[in-house]
N, C-alpha and C. Protein backbone atom coordinates (compact mmCIF):
# COMPACT_ATOMS: atom_id res chain seq x y z
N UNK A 1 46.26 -42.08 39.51
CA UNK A 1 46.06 -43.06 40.56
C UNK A 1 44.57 -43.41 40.61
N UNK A 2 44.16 -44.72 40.23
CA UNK A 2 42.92 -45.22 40.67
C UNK A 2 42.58 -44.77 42.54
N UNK A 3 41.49 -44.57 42.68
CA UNK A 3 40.77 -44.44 43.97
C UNK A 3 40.03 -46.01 44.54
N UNK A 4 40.45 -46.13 45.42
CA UNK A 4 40.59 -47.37 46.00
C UNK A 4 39.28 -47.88 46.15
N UNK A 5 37.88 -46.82 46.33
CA UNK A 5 36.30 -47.65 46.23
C UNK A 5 36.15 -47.87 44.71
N UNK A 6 37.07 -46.96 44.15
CA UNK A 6 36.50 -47.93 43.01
C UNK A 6 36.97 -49.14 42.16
N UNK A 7 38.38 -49.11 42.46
CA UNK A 7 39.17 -50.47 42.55
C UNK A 7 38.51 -51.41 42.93
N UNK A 8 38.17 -51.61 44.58
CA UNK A 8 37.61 -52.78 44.85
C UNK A 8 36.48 -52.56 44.56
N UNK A 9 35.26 -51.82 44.06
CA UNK A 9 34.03 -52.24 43.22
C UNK A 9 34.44 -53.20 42.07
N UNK A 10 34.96 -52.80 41.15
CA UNK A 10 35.26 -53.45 39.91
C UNK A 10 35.79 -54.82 40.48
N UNK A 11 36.88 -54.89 41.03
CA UNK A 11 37.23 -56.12 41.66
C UNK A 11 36.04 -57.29 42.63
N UNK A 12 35.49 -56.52 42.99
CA UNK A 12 34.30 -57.25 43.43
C UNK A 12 33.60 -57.59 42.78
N UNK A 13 32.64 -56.71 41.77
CA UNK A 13 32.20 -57.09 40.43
C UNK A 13 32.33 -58.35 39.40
N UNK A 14 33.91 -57.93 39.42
CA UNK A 14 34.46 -59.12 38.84
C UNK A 14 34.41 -60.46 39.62
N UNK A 15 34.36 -60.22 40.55
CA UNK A 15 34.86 -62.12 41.38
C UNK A 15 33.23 -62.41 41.43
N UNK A 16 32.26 -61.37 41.96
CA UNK A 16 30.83 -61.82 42.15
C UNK A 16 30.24 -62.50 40.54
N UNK A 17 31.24 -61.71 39.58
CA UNK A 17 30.21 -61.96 38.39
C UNK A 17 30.86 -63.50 37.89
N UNK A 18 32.16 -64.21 38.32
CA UNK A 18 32.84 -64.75 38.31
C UNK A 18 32.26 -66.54 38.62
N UNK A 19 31.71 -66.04 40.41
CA UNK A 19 31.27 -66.93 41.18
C UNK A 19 29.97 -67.22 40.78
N UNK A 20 29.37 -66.34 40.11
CA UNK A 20 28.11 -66.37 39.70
C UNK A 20 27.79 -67.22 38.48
N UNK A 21 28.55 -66.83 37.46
CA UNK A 21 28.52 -67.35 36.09
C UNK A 21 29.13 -68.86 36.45
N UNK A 22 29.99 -69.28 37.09
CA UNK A 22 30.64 -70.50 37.07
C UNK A 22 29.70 -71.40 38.25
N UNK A 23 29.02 -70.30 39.66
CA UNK A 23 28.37 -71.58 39.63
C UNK A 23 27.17 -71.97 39.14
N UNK A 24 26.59 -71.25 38.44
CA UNK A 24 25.30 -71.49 37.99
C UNK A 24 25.83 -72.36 36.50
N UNK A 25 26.69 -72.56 35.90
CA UNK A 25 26.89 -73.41 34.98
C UNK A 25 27.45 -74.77 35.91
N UNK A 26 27.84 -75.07 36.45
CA UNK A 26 28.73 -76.13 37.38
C UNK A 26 27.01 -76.75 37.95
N UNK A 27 25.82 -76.21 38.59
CA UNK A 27 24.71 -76.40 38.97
C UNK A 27 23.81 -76.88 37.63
N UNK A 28 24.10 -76.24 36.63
CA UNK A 28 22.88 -76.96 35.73
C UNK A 28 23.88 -77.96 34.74
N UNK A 29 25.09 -78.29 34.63
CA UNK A 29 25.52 -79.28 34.44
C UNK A 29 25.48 -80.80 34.99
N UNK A 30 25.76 -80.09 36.28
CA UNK A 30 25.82 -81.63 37.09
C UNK A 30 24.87 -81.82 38.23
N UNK A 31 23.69 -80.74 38.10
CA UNK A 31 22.46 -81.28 38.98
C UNK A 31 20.91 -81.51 37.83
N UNK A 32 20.96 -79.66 37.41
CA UNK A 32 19.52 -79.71 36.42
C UNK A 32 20.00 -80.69 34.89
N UNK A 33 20.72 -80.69 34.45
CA UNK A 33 20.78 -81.30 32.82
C UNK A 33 20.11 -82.78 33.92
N UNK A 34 21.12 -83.60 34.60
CA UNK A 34 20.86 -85.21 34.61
C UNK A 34 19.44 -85.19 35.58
N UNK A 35 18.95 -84.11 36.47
CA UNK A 35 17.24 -84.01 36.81
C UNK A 35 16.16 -84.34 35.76
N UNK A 36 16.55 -83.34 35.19
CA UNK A 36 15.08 -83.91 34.38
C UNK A 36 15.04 -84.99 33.84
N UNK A 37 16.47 -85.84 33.50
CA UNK A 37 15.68 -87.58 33.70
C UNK A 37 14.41 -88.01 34.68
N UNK A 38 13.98 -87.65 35.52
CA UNK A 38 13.05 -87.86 36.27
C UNK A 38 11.54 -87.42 35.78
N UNK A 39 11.51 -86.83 34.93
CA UNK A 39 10.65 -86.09 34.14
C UNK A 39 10.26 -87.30 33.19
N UNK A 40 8.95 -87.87 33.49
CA UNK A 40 8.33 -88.80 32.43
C UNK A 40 8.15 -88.53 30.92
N UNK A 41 7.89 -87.35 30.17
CA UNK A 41 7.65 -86.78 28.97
C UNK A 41 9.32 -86.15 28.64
N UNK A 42 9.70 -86.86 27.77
CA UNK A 42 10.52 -86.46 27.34
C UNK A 42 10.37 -84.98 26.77
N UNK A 43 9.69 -84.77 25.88
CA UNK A 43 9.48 -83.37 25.31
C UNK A 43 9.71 -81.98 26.94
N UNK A 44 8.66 -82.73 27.83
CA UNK A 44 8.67 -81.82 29.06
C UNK A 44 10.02 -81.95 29.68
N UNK A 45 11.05 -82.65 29.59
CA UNK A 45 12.48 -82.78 30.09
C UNK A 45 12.70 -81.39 29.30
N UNK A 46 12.78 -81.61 27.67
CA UNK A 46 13.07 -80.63 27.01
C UNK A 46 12.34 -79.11 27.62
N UNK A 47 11.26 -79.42 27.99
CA UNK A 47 11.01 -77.61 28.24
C UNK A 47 11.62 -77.36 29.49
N UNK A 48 11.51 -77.83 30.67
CA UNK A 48 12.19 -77.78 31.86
C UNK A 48 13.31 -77.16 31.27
N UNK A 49 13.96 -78.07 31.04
CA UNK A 49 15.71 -77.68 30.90
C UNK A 49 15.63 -76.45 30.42
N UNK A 50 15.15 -76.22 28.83
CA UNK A 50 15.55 -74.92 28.06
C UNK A 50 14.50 -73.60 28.84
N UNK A 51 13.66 -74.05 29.36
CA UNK A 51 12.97 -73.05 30.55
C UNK A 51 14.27 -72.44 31.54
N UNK A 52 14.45 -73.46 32.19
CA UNK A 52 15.61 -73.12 33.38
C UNK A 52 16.59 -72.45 32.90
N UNK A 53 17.34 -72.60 31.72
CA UNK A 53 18.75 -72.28 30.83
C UNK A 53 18.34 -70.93 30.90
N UNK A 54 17.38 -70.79 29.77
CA UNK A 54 16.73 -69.92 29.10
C UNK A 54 16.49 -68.55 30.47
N UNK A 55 16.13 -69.00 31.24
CA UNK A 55 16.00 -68.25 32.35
C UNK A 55 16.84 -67.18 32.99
N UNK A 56 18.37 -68.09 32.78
CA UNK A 56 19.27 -68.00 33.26
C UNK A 56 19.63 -66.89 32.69
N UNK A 57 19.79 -67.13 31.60
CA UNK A 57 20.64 -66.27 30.20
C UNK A 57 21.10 -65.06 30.74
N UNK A 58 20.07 -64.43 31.50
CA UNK A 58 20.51 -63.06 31.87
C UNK A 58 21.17 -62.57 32.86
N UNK A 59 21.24 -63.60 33.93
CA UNK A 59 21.53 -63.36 35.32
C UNK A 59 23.87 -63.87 34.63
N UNK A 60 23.38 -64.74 33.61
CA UNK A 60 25.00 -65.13 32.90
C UNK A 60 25.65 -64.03 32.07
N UNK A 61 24.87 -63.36 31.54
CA UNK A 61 25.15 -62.07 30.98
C UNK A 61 25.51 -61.34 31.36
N UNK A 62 24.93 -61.00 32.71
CA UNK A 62 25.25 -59.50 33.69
C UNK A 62 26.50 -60.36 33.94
N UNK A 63 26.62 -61.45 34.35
CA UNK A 63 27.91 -62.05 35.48
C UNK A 63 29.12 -62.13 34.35
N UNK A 64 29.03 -62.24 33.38
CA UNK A 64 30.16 -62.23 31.98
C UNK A 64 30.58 -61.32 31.65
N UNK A 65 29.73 -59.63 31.93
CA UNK A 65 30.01 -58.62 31.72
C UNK A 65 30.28 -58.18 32.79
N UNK A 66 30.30 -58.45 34.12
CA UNK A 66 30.69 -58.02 35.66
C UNK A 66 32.28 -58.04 35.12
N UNK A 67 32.67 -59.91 34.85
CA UNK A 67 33.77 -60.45 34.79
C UNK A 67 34.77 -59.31 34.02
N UNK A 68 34.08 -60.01 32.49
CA UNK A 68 34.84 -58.62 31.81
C UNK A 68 35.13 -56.98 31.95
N UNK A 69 34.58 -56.38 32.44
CA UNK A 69 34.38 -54.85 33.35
C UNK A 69 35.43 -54.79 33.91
N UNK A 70 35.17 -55.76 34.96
CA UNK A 70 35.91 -55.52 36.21
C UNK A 70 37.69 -56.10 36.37
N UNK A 71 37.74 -57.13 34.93
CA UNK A 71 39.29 -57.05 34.60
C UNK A 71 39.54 -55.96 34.10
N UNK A 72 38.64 -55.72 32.66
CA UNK A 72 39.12 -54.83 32.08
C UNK A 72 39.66 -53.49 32.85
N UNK A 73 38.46 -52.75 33.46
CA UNK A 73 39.27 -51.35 34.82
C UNK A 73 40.68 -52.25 34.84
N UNK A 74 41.03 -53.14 35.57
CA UNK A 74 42.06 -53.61 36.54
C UNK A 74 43.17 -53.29 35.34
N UNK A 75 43.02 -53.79 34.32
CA UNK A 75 43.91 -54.20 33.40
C UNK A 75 44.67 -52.57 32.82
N UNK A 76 43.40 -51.70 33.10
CA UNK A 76 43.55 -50.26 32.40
C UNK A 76 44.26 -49.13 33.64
N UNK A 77 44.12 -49.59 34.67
CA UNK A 77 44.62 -48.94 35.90
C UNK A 77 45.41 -49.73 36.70
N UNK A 78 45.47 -50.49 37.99
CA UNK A 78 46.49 -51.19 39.06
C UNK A 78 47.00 -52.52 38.01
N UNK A 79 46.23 -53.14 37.35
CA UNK A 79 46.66 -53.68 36.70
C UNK A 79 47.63 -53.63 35.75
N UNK A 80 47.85 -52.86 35.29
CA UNK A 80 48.58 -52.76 33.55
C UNK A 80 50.33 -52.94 33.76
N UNK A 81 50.81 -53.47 32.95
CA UNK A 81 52.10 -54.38 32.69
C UNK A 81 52.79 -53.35 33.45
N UNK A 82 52.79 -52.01 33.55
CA UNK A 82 54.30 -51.43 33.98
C UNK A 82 54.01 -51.49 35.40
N UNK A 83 52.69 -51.85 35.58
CA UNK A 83 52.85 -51.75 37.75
C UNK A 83 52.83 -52.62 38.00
N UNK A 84 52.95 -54.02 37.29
CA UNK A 84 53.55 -55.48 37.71
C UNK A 84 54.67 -56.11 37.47
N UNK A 85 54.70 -57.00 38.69
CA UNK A 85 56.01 -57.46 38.26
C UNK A 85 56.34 -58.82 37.56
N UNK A 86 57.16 -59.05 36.68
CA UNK A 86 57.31 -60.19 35.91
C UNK A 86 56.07 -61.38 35.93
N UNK A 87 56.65 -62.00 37.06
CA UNK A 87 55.43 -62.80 37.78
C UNK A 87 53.96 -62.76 37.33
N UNK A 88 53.78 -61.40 38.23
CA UNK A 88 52.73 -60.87 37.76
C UNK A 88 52.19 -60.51 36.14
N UNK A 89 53.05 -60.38 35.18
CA UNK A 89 52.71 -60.30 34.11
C UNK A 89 51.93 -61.43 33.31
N UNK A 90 53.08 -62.31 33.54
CA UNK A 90 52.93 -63.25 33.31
C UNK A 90 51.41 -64.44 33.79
N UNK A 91 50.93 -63.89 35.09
CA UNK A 91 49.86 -64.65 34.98
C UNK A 91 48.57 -63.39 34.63
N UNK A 92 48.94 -62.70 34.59
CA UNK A 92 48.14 -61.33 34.15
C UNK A 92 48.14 -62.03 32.61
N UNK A 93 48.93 -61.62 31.81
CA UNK A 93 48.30 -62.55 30.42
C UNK A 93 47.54 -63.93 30.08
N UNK A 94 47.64 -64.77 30.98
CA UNK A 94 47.08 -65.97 31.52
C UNK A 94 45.26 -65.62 31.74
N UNK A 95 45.67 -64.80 32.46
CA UNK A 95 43.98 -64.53 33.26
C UNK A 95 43.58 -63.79 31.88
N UNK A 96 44.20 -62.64 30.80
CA UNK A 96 43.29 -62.20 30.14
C UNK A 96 42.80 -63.52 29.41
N UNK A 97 44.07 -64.48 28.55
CA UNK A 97 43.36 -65.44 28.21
C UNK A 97 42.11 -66.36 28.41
N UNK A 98 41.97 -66.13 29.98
CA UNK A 98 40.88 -67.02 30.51
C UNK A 98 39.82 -66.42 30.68
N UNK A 99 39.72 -65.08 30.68
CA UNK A 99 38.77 -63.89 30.91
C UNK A 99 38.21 -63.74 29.23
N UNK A 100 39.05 -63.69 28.14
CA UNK A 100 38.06 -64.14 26.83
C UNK A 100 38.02 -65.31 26.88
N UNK A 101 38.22 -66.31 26.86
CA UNK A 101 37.30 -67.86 26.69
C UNK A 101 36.64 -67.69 27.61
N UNK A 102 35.93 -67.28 28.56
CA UNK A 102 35.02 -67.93 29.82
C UNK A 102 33.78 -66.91 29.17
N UNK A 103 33.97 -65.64 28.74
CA UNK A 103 33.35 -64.92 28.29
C UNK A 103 32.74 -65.05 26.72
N UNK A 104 33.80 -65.82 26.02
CA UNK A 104 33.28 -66.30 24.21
C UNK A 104 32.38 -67.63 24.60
N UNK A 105 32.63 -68.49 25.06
CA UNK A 105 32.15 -69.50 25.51
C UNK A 105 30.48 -69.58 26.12
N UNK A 106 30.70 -68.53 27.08
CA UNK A 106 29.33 -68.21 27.58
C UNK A 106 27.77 -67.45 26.94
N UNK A 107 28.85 -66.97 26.03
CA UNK A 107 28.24 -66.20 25.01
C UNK A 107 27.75 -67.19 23.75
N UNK A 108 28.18 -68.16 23.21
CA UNK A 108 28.03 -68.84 22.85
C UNK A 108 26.90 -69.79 22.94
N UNK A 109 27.24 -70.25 24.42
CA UNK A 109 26.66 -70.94 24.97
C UNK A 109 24.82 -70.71 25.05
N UNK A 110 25.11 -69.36 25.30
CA UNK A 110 23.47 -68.55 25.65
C UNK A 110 22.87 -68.57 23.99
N UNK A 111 23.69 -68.35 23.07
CA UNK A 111 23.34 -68.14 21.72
C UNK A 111 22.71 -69.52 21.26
N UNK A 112 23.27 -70.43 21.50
CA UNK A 112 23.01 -72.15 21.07
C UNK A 112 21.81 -72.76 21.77
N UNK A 113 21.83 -72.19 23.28
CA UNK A 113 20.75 -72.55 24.25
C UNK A 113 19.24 -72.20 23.52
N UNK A 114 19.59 -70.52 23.55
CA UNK A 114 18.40 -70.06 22.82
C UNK A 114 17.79 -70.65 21.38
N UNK A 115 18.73 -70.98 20.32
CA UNK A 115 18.31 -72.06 19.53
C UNK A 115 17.87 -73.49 19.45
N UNK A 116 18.39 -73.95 20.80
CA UNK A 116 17.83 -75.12 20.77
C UNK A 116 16.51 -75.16 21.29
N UNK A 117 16.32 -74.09 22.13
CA UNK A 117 14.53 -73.43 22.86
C UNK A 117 13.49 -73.58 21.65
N UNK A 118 14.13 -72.54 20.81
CA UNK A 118 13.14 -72.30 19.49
C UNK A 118 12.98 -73.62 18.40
N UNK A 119 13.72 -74.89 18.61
CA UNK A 119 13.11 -76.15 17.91
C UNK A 119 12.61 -76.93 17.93
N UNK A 120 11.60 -75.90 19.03
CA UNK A 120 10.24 -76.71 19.36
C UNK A 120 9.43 -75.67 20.03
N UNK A 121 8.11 -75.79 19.85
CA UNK A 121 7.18 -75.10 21.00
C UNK A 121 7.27 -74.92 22.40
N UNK A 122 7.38 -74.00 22.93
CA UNK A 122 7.21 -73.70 24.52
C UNK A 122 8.53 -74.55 24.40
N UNK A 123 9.93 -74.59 23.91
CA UNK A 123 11.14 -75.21 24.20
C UNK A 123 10.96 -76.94 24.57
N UNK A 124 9.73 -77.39 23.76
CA UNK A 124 9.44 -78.65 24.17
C UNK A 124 9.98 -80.49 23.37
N UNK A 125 11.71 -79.64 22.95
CA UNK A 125 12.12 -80.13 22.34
C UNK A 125 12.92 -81.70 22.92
N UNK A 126 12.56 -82.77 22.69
CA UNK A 126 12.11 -84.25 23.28
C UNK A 126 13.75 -84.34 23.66
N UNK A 127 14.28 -84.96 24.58
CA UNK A 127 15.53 -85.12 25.47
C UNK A 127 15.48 -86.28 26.20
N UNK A 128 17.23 -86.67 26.43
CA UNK A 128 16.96 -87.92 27.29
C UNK A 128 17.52 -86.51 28.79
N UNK A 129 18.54 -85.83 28.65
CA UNK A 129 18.72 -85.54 29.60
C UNK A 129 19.21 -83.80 28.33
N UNK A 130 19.16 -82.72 29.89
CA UNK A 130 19.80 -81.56 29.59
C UNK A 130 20.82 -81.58 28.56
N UNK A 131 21.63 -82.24 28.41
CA UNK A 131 22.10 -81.97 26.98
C UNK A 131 22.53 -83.46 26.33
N UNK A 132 21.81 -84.21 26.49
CA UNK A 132 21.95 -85.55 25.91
C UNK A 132 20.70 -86.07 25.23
N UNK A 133 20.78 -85.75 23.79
CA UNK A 133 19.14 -86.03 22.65
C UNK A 133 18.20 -87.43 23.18
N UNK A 134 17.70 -87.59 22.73
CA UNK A 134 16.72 -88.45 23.08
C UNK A 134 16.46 -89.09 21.13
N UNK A 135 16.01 -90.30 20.91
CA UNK A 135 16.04 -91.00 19.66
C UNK A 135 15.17 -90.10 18.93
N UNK A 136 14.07 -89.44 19.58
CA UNK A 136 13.08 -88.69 18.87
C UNK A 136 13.32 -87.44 18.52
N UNK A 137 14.63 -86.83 19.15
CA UNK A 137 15.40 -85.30 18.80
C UNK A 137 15.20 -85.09 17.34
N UNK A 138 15.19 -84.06 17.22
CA UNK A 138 15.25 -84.09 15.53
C UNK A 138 16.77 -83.67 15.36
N UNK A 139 17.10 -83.75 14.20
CA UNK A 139 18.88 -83.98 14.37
C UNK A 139 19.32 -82.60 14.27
N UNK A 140 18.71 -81.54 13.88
CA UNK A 140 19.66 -80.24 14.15
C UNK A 140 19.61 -80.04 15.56
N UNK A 141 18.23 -80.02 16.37
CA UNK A 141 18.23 -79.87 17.89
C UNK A 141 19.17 -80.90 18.32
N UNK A 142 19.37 -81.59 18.33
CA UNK A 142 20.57 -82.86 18.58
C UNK A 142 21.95 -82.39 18.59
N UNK A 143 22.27 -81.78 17.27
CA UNK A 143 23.38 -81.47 16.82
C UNK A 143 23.60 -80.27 18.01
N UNK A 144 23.10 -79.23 18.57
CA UNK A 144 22.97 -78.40 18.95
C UNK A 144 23.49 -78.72 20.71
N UNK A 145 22.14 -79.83 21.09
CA UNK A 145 22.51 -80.40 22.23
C UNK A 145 23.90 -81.13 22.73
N UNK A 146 24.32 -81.50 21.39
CA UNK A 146 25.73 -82.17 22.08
C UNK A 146 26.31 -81.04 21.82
N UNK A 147 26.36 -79.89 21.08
CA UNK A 147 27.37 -78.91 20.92
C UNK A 147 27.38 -78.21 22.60
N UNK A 148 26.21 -78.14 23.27
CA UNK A 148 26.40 -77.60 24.53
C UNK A 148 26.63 -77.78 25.30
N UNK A 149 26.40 -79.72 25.25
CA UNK A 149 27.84 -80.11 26.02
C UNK A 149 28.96 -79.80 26.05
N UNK A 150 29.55 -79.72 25.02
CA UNK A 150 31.00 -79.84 24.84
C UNK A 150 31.14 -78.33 25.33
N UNK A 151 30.67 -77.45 24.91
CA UNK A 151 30.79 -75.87 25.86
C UNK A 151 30.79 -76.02 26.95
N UNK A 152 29.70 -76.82 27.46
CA UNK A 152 29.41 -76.53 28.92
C UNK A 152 30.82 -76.89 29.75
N UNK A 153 31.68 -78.15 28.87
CA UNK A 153 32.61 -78.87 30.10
C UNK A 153 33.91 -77.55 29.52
N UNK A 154 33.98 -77.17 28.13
CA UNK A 154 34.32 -76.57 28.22
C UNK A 154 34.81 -74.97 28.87
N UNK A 155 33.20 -74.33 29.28
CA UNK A 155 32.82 -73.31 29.79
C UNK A 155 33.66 -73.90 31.48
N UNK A 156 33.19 -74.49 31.74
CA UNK A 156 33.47 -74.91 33.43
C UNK A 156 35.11 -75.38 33.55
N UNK A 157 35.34 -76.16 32.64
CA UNK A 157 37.19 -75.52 32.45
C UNK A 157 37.73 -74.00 32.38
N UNK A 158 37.72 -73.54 31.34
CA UNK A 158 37.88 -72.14 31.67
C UNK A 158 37.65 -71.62 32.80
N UNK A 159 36.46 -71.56 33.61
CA UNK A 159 36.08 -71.00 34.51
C UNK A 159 36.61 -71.38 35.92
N UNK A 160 37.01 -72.63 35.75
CA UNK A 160 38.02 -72.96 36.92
C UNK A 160 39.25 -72.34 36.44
N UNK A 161 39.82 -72.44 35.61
CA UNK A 161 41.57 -71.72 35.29
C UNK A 161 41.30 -70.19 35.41
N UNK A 162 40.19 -69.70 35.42
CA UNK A 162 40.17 -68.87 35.85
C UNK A 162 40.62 -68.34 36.80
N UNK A 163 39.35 -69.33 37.99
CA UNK A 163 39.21 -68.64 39.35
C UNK A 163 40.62 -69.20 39.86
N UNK A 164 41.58 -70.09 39.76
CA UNK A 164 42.98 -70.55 39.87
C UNK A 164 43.90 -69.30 39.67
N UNK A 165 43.83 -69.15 38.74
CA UNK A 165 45.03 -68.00 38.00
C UNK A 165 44.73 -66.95 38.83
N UNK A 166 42.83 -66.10 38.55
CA UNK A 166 42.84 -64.99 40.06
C UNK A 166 43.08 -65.32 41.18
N UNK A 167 43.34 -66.36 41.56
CA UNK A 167 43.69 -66.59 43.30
C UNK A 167 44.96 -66.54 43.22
N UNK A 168 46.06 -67.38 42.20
CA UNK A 168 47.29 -67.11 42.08
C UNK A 168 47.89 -65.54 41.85
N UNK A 169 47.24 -65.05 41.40
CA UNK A 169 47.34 -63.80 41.20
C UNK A 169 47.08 -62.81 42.14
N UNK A 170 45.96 -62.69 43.03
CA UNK A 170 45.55 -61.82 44.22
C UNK A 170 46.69 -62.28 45.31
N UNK A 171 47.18 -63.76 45.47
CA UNK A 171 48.19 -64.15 46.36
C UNK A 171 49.24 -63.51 46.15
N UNK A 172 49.88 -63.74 45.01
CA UNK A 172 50.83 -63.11 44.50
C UNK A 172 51.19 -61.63 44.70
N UNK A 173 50.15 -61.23 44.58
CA UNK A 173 50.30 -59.32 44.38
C UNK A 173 50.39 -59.31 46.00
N UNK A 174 49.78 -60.25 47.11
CA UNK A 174 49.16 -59.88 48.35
C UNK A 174 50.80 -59.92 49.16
N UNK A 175 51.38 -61.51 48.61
CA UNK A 175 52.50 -61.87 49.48
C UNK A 175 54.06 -61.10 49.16
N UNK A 176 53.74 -60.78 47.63
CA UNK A 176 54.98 -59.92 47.55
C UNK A 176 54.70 -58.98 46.75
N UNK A 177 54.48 -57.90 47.04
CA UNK A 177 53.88 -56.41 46.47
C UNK A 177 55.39 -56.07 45.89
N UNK A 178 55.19 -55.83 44.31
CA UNK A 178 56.54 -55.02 43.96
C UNK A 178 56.86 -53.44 44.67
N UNK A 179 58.06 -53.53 44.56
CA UNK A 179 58.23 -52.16 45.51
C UNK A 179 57.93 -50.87 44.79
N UNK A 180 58.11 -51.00 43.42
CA UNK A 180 57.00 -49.63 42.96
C UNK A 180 55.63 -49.03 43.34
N UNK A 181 55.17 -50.61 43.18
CA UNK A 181 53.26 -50.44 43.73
C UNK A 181 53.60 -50.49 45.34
N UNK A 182 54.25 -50.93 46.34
CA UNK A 182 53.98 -50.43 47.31
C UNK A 182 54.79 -49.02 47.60
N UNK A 183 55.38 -48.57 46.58
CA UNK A 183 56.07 -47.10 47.58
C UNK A 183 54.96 -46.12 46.77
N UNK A 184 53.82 -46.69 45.75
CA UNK A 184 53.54 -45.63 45.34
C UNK A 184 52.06 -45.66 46.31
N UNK A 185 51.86 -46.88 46.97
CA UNK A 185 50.78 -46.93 47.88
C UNK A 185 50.47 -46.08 48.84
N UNK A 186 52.26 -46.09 49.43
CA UNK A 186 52.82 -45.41 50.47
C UNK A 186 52.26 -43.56 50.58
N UNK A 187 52.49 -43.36 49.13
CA UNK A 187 52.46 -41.87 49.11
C UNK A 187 51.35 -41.17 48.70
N UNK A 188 50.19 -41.84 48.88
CA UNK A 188 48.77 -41.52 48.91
C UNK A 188 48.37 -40.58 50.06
């Protein structure tokens, strides 16, 4: 039997590292990338941005590995197929699915960021916006920049089917507890 502080640590873990990672990508998508248009020097758009990203990297790391942790416990203890019920299985495989893409993705993401930093000095690589090149990009940094688009909308999909599926899922377990897991609740 898991012990219940440490259940909901991991579970907390997980949703904090969750809320964390998704909104700080959802924030530099659709506030910092189209900001530094405002930024006269294109090159300085470029450092801003990969400054800010770059910044980030770690605070997305801890929150990707919260995520993953804190399913994983779940998945290895209250979680695991024989103490759920159908239902529950079923979006239990769902969520692992979404728990590796939100996690390959992000990882990714930080890997590509960091390369596009290094194709230029002080990350002063010329941009029209956070991930949209500018005519003067040089074309691998380019190539790079639209690739992180397409993560990013990608990353923030996942990360919503995520946080969907865990809410469907915490509801689920909340509104109808199979009667195994609650008689074995019972006898604690």
């Amino acid at each position: 039997m898991v012990n219940d502080t440490l259940a909901q640590t991991t579970r907390a873990a997980h949703d904090w590292g969750l809320a964390s990672y998704l909104g700080g990508t959802m924030y530099g998508k659709f506030a910092l990338n189209p900001a530094v248009r405002t930024i006269p020097s294109k090159a300085d758009r470029g450092k801003v941005a990969n400054t800010a990203w770059n910044s980030y990297n770690l605070i997305n790391a801890i929150s990707l590995a919260a995520v993953g942790l804190g399913w994983g416990a779940a998945r290895a203890t209250e979680a695991r197929p024989d103490r759920l019920s159908e239902r529950e299985r079923s979006l239990a495989r769902i969520k692992d699915g979404f728990v590796a893409s939100t996690i390959l993705l992000g990882a990714v993401s930080g890997i590509l960021g960091g390369r596009l930093a290094r194709q230029a000095p002080d990350g002063a690589v010329p941009v029209e916006s956070g991930v949209k090149p500018a005519e003067e990009t040089p074309r691998s940094a380019a190539r790079i920049q639209r690739s992180l688009g397409v993560l990013g909308n990608a990353s923030i999909l996942s990360g919503v089917g995520l946080v969907v599926t865990n809410a469907v899922l915490a509801q689920t377990n909340h509104s109808r507890p199979t009667k195994r897991r609650a008689l074995l609740r019972r006898n604690r």
